[in-house]
PDB file of N, CA and C in Angstrom:
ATOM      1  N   UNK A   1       0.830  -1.151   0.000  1.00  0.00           N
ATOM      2  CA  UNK A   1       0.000   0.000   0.000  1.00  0.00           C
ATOM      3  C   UNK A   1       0.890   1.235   0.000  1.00  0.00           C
ATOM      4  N   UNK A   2       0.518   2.012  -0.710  1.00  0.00           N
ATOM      5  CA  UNK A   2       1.103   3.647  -0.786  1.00  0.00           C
ATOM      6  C   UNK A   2       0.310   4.734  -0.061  1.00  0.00           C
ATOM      7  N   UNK A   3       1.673   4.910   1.067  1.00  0.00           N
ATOM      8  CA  UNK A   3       0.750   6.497   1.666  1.00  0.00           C
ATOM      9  C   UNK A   3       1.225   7.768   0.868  1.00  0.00           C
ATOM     10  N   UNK A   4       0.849   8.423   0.864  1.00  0.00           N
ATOM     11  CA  UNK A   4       0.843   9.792   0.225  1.00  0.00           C
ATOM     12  C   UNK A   4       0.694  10.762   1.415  1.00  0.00           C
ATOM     13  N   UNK A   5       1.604  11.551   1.346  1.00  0.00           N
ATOM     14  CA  UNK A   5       2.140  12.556   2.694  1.00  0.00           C
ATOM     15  C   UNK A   5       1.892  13.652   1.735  1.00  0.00           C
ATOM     16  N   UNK A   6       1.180  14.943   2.294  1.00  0.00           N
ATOM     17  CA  UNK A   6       0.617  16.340   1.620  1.00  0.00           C
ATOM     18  C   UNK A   6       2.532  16.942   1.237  1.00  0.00           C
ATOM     19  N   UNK A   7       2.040  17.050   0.296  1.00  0.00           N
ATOM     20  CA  UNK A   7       3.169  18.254  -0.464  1.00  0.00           C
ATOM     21  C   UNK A   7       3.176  19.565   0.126  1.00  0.00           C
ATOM     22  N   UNK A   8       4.015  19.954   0.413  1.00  0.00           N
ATOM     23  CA  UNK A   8       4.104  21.244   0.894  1.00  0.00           C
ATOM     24  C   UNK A   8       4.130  22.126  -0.307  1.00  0.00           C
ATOM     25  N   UNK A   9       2.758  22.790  -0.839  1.00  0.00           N
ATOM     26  CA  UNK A   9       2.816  23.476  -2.049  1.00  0.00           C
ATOM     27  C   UNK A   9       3.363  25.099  -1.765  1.00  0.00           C
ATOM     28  N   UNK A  10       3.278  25.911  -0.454  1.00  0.00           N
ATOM     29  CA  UNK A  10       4.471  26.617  -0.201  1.00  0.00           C
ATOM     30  C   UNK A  10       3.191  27.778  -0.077  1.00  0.00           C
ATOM     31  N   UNK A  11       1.645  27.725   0.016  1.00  0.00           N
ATOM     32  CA  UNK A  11       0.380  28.465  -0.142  1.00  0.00           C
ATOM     33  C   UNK A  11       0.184  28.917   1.087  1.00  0.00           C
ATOM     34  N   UNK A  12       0.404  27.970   2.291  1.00  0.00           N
ATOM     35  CA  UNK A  12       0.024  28.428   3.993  1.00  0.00           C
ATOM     36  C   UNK A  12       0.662  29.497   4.343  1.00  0.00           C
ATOM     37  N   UNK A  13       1.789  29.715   3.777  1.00  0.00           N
ATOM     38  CA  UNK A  13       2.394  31.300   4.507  1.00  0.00           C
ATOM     39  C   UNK A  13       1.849  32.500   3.543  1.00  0.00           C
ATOM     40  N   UNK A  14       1.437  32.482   2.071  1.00  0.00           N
ATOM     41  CA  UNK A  14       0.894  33.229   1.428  1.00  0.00           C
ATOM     42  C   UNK A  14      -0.519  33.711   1.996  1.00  0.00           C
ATOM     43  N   UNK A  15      -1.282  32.688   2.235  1.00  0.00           N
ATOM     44  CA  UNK A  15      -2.728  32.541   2.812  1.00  0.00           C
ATOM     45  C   UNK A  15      -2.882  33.532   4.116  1.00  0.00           C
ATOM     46  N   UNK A  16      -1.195  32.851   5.026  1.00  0.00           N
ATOM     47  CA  UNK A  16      -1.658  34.028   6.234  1.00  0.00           C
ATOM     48  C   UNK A  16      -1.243  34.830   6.168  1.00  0.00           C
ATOM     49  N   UNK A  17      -0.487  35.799   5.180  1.00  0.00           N
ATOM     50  CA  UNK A  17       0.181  37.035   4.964  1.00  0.00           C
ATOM     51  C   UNK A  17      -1.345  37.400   4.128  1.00  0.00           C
ATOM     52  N   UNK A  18      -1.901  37.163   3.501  1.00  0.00           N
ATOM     53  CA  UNK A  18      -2.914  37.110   2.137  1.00  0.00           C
ATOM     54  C   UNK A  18      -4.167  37.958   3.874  1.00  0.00           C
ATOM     55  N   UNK A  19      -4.085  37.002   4.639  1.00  0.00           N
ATOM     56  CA  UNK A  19      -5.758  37.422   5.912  1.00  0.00           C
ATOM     57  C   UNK A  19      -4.919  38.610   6.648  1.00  0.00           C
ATOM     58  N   UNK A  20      -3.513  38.674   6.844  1.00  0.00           N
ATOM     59  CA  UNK A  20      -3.052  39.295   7.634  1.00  0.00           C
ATOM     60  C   UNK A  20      -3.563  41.066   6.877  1.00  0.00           C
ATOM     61  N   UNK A  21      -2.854  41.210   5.504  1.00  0.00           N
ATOM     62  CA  UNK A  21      -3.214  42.136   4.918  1.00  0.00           C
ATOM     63  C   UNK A  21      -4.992  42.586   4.566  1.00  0.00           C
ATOM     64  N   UNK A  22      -5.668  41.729   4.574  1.00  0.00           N
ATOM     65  CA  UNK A  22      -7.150  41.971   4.648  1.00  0.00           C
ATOM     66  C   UNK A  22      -7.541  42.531   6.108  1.00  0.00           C
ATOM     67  N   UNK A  23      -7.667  41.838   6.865  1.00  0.00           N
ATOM     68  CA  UNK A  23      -7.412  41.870   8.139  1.00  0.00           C
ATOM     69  C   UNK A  23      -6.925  43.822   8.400  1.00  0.00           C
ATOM     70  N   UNK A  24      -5.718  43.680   7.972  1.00  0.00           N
ATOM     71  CA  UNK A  24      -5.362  45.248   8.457  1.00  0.00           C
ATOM     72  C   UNK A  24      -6.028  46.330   7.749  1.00  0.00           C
ATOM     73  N   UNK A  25      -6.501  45.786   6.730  1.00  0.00           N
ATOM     74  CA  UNK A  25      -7.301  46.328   5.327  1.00  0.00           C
ATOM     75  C   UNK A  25      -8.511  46.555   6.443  1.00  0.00           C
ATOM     76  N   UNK A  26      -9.096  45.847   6.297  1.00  0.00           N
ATOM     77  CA  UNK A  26     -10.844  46.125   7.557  1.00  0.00           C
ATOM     78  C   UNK A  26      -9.844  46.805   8.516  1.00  0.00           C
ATOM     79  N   UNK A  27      -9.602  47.133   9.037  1.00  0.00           N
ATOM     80  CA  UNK A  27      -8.873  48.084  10.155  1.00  0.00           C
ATOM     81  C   UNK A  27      -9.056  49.353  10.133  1.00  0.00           C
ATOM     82  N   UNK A  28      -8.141  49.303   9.048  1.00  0.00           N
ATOM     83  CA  UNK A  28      -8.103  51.157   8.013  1.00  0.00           C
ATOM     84  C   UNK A  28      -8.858  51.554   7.665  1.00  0.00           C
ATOM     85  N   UNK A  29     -10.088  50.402   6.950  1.00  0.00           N
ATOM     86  CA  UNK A  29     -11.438  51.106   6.637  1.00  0.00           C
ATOM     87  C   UNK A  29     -12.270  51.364   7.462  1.00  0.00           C
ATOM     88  N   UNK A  30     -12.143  50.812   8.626  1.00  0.00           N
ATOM     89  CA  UNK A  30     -12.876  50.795   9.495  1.00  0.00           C
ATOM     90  C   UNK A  30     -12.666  52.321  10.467  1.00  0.00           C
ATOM     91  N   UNK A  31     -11.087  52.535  10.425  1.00  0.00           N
ATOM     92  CA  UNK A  31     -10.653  53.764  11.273  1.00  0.00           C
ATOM     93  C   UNK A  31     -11.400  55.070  10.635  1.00  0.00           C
ATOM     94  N   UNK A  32     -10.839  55.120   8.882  1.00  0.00           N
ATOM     95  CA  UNK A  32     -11.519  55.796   7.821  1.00  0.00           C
ATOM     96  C   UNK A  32     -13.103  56.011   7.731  1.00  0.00           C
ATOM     97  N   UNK A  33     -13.853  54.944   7.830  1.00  0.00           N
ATOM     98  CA  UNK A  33     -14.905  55.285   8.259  1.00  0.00           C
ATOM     99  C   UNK A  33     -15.608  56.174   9.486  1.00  0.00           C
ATOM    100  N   UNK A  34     -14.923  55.570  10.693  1.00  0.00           N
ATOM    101  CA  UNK A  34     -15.186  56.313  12.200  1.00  0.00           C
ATOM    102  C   UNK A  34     -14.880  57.627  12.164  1.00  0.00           C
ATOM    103  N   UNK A  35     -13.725  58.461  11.588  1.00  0.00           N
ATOM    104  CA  UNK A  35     -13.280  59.408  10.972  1.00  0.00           C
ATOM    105  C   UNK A  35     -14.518  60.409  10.181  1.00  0.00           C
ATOM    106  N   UNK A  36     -15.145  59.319   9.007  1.00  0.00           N
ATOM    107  CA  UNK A  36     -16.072  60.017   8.184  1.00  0.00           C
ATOM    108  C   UNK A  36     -17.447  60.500   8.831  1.00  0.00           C
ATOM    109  N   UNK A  37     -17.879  58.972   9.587  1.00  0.00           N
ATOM    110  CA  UNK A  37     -19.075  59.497  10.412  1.00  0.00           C
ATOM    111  C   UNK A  37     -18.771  60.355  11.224  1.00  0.00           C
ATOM    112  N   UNK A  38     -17.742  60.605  12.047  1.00  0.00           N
ATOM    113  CA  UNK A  38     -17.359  61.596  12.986  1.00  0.00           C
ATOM    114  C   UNK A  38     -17.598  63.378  12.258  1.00  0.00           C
ATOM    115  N   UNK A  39     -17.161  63.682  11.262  1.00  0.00           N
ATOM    116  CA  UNK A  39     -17.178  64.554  10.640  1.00  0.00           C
ATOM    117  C   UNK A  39     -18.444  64.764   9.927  1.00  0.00           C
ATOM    118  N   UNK A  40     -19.284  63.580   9.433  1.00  0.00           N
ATOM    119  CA  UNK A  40     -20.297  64.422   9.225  1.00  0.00           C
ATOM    120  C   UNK A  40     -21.565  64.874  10.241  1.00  0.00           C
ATOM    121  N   UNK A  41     -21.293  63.416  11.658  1.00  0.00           N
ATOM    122  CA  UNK A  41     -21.595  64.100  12.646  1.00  0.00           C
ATOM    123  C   UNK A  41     -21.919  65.662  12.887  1.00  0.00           C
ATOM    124  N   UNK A  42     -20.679  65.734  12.877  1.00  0.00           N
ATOM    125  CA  UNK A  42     -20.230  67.003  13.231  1.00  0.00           C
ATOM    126  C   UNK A  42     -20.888  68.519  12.385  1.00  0.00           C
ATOM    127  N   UNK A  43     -21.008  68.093  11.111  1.00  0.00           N
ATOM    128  CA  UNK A  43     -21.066  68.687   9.948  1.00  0.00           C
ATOM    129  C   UNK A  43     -22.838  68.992   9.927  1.00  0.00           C
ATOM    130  N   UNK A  44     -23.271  68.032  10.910  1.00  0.00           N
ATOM    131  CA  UNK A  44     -24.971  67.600  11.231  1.00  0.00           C
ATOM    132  C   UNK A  44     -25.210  68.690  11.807  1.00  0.00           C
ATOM    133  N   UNK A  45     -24.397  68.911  13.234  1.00  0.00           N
ATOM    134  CA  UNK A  45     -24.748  69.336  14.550  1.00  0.00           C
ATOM    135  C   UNK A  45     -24.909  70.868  14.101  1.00  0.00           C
ATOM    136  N   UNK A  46     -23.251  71.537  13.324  1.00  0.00           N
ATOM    137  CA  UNK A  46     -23.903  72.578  12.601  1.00  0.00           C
ATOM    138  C   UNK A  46     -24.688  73.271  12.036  1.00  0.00           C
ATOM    139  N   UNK A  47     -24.660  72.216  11.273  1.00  0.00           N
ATOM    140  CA  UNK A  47     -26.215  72.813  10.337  1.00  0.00           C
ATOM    141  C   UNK A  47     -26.878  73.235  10.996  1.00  0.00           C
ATOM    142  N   UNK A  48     -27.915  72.050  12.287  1.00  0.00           N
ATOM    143  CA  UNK A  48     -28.861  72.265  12.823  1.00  0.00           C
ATOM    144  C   UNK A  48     -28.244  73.481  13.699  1.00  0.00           C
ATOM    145  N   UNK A  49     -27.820  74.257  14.470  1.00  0.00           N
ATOM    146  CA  UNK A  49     -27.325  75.010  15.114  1.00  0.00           C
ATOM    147  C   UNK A  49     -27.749  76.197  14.294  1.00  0.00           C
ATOM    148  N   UNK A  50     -27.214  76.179  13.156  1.00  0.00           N
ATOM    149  CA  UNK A  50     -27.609  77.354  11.833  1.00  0.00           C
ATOM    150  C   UNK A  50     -28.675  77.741  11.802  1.00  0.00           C
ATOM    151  N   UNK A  51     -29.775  76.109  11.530  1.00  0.00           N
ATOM    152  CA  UNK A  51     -31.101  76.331  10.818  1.00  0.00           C
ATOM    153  C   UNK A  51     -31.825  76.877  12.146  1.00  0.00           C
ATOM    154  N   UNK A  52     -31.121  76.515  13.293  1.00  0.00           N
ATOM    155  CA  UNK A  52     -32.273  77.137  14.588  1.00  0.00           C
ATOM    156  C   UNK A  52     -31.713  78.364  15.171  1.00  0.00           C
ATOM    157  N   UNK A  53     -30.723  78.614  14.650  1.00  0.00           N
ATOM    158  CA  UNK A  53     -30.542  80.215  14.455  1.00  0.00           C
ATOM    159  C   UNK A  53     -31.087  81.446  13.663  1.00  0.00           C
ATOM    160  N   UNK A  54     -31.352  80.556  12.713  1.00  0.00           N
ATOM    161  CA  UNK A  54     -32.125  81.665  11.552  1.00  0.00           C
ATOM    162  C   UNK A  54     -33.631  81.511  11.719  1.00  0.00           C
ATOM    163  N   UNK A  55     -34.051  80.071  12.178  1.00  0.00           N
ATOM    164  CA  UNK A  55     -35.378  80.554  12.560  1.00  0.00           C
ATOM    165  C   UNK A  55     -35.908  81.175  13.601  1.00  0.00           C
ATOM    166  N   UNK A  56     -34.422  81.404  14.847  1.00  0.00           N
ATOM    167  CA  UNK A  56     -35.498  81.903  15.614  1.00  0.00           C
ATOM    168  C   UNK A  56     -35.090  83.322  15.350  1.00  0.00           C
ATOM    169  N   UNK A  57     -34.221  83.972  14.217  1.00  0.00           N
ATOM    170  CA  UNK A  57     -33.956  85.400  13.298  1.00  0.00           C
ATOM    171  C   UNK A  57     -35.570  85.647  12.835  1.00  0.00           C
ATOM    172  N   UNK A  58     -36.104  84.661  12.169  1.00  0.00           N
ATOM    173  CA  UNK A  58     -37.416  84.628  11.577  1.00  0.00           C
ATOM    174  C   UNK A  58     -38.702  84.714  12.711  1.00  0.00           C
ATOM    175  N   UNK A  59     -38.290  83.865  13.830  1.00  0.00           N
ATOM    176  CA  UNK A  59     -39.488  84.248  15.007  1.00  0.00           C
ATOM    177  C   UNK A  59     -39.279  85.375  15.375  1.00  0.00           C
ATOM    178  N   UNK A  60     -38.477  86.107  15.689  1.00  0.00           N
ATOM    179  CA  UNK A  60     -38.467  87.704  16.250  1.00  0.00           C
ATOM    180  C   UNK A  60     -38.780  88.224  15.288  1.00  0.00           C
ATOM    181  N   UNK A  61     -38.660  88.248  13.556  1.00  0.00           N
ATOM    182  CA  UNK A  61     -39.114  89.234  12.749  1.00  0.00           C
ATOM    183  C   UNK A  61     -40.701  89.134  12.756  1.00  0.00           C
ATOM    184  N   UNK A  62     -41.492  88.015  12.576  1.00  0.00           N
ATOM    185  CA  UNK A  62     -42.941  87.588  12.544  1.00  0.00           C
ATOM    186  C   UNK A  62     -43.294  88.413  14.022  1.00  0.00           C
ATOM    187  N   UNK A  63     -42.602  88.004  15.456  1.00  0.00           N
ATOM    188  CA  UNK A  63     -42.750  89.170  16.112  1.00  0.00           C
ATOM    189  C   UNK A  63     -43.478  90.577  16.180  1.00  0.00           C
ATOM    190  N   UNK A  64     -42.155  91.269  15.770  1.00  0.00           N
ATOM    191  CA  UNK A  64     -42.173  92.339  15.630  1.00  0.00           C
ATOM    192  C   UNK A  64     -43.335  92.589  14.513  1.00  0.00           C
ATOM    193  N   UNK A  65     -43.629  91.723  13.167  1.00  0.00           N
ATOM    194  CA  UNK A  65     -44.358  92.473  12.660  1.00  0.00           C
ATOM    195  C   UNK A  65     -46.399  92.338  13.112  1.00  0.00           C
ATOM    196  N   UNK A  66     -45.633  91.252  13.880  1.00  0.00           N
ATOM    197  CA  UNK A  66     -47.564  90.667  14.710  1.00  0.00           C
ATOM    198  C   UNK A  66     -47.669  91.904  15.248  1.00  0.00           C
ATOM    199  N   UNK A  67     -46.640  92.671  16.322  1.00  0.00           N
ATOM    200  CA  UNK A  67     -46.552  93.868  17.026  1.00  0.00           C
ATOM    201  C   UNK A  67     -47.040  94.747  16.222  1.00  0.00           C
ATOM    202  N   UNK A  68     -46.627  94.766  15.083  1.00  0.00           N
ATOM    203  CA  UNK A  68     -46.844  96.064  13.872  1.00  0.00           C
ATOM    204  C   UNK A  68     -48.113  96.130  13.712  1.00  0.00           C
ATOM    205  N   UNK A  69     -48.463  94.535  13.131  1.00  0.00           N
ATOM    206  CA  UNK A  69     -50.041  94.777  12.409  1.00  0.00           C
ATOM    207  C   UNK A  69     -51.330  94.859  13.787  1.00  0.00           C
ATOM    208  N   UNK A  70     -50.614  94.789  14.824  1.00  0.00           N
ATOM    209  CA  UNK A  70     -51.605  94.412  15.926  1.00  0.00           C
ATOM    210  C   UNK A  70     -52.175  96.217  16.145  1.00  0.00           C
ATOM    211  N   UNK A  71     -50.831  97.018  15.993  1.00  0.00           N
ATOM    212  CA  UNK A  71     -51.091  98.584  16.084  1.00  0.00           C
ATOM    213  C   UNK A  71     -52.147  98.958  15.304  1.00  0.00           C
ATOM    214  N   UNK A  72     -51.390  98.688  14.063  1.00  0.00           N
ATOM    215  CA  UNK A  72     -52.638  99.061  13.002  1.00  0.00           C
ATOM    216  C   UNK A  72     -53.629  98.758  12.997  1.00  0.00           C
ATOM    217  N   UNK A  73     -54.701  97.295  13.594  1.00  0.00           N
ATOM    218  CA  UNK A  73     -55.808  96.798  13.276  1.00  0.00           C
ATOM    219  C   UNK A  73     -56.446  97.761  14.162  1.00  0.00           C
ATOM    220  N   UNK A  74     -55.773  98.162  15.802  1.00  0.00           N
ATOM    221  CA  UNK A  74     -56.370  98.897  16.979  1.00  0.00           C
ATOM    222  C   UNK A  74     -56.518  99.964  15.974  1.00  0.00           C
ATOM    223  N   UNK A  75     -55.493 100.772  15.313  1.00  0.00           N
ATOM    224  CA  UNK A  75     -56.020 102.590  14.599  1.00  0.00           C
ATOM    225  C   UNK A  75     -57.360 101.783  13.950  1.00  0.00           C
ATOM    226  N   UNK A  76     -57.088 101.083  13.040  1.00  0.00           N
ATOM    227  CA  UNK A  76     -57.945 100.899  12.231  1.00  0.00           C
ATOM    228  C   UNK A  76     -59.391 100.703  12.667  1.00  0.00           C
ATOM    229  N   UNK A  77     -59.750 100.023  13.744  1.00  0.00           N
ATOM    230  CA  UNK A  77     -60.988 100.001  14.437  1.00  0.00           C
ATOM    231  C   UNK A  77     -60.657 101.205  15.323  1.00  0.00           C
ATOM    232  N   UNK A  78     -60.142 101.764  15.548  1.00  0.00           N
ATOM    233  CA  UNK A  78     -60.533 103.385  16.533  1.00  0.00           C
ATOM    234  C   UNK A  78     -61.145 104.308  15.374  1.00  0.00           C
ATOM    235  N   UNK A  79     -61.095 103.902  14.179  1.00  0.00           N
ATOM    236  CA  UNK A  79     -61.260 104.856  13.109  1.00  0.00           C
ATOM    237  C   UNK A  79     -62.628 104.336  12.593  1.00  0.00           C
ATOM    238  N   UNK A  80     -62.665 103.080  12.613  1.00  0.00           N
ATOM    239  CA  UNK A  80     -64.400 103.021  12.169  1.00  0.00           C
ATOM    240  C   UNK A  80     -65.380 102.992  12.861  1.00  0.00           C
ATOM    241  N   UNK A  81     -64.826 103.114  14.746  1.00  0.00           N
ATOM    242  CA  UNK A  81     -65.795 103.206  15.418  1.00  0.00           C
ATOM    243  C   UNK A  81     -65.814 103.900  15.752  1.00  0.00           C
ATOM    244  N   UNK A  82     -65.204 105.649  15.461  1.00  0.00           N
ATOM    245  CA  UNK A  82     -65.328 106.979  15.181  1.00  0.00           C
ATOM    246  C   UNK A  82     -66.229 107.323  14.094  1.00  0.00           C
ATOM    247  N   UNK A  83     -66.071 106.875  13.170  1.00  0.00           N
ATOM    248  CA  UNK A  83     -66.786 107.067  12.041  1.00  0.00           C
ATOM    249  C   UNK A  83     -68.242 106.342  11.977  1.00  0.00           C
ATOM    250  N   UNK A  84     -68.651 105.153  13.074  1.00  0.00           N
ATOM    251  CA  UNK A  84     -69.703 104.881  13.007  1.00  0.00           C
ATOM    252  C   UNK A  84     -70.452 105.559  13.921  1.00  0.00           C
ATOM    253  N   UNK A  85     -70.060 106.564  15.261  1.00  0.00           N
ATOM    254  CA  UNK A  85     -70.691 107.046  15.824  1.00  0.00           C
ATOM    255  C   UNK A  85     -70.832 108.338  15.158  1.00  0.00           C
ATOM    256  N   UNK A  86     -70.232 108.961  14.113  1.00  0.00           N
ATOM    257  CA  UNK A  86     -70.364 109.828  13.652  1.00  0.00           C
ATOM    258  C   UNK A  86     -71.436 110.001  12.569  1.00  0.00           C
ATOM    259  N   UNK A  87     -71.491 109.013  12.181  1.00  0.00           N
ATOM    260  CA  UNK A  87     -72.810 108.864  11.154  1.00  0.00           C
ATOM    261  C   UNK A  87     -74.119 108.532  12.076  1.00  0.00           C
ATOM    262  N   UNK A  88     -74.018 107.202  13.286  1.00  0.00           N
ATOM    263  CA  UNK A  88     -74.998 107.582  13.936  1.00  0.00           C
ATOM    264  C   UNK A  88     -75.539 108.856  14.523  1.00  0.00           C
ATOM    265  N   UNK A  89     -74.932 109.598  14.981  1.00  0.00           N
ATOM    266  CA  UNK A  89     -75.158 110.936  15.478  1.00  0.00           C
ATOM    267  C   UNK A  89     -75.561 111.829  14.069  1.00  0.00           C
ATOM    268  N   UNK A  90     -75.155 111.429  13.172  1.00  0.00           N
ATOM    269  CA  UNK A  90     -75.990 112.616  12.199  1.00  0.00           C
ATOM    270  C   UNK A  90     -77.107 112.218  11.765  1.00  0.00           C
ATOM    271  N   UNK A  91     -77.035 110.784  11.248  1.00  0.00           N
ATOM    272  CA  UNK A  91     -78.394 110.160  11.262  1.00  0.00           C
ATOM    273  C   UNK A  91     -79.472 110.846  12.355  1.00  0.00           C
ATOM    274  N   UNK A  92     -79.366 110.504  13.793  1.00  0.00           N
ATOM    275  CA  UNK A  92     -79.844 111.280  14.951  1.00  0.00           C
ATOM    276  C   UNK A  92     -80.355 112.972  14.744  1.00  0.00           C
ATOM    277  N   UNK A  93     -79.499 113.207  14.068  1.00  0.00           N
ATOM    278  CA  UNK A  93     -79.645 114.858  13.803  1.00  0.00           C
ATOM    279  C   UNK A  93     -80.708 115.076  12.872  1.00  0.00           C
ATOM    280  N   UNK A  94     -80.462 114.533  11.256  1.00  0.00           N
ATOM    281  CA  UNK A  94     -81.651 114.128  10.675  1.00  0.00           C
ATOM    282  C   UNK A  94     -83.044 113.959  11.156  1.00  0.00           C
ATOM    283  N   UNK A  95     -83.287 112.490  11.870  1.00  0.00           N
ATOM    284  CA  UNK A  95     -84.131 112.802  12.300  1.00  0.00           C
ATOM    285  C   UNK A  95     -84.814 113.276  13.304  1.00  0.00           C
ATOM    286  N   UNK A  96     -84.068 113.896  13.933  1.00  0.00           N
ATOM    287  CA  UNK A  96     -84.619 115.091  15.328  1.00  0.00           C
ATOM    288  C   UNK A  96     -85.540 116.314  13.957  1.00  0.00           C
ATOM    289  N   UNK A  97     -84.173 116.555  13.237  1.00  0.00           N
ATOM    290  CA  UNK A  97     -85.164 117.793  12.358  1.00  0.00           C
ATOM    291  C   UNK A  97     -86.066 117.298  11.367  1.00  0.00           C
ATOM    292  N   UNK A  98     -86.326 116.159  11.154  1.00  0.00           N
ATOM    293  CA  UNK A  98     -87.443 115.749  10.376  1.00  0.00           C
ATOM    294  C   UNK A  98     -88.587 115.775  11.507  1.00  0.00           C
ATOM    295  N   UNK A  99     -88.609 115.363  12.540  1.00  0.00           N
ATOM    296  CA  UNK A  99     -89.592 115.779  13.599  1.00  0.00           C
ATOM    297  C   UNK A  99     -90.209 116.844  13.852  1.00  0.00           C
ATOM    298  N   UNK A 100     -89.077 117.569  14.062  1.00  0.00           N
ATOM    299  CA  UNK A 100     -89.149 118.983  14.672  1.00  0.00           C
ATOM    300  C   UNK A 100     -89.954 119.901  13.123  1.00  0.00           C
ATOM    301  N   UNK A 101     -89.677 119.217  12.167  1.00  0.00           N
ATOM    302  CA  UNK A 101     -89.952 120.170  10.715  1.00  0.00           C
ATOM    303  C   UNK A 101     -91.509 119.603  10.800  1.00  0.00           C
ATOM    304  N   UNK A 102     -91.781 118.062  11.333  1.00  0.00           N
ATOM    305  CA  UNK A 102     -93.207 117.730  11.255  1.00  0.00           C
ATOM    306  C   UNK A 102     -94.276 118.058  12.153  1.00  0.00           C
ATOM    307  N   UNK A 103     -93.627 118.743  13.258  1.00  0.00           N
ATOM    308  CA  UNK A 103     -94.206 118.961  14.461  1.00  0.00           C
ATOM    309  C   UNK A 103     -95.012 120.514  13.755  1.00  0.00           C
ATOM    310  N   UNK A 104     -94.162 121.308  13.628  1.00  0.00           N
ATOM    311  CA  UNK A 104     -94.394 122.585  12.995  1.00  0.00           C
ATOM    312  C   UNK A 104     -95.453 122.465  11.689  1.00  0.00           C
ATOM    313  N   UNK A 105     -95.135 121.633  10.998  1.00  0.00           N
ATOM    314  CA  UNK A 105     -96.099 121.867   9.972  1.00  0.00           C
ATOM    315  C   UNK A 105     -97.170 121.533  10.508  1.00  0.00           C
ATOM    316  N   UNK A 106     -97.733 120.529  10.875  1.00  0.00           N
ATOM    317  CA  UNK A 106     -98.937 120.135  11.649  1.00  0.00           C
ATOM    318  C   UNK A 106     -99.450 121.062  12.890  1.00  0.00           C
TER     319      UNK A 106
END
């Protein structure tokens, strides 16, 4: 009978130099990555910092102009409820002297 003993084809030290370099490969990408998310993290936090800066630029302007139009609506009703007692009262005047003109003729 013939045994047959494995050949040393010379592949096992290639193989673990071959995982060793993958191996360090996932490492680097892995560092490279932590790196990337870190930064756009970062790049996140800004923004939002920005966007809630300028809106609350935009809540004080809406503010101020609620303040504005709130002035104006008050003139604006001091002015028609001047003007409606002013017509009531002449109306009133009217007819006091339509009375007073009917009283006399009769």
């Amino acid at each position: 009978m013939v045994v047959m003993t494995p050949r040393d084809t010379g592949t096992e030290p290639g193989i673990a130099e071959l995982i060793k370099k993958v191996d360090e490969g996932f490492v680097e990408a892995n560092k490279k990555m932590d790196e990337g998310f870190a930064r756009v993290d970062s790049d996140i936090r800004e923004l939002r910092r920005d966007t809630k800066a300028g809106f609350d630029k935009v809540d004080k302007r809406f503010e101020q102009l609620d303040e504005r139009y709130d002035r104006k609506f008050d003139r604006l009703t001091f002015h028609l409820l001047t003007g409606a007692i002013a017509m009531i009262t002449a109306l009133l005047g009217v007819i006091a002297t339509l009375v007073v003109t009917l009283i006399h003729v009769l």
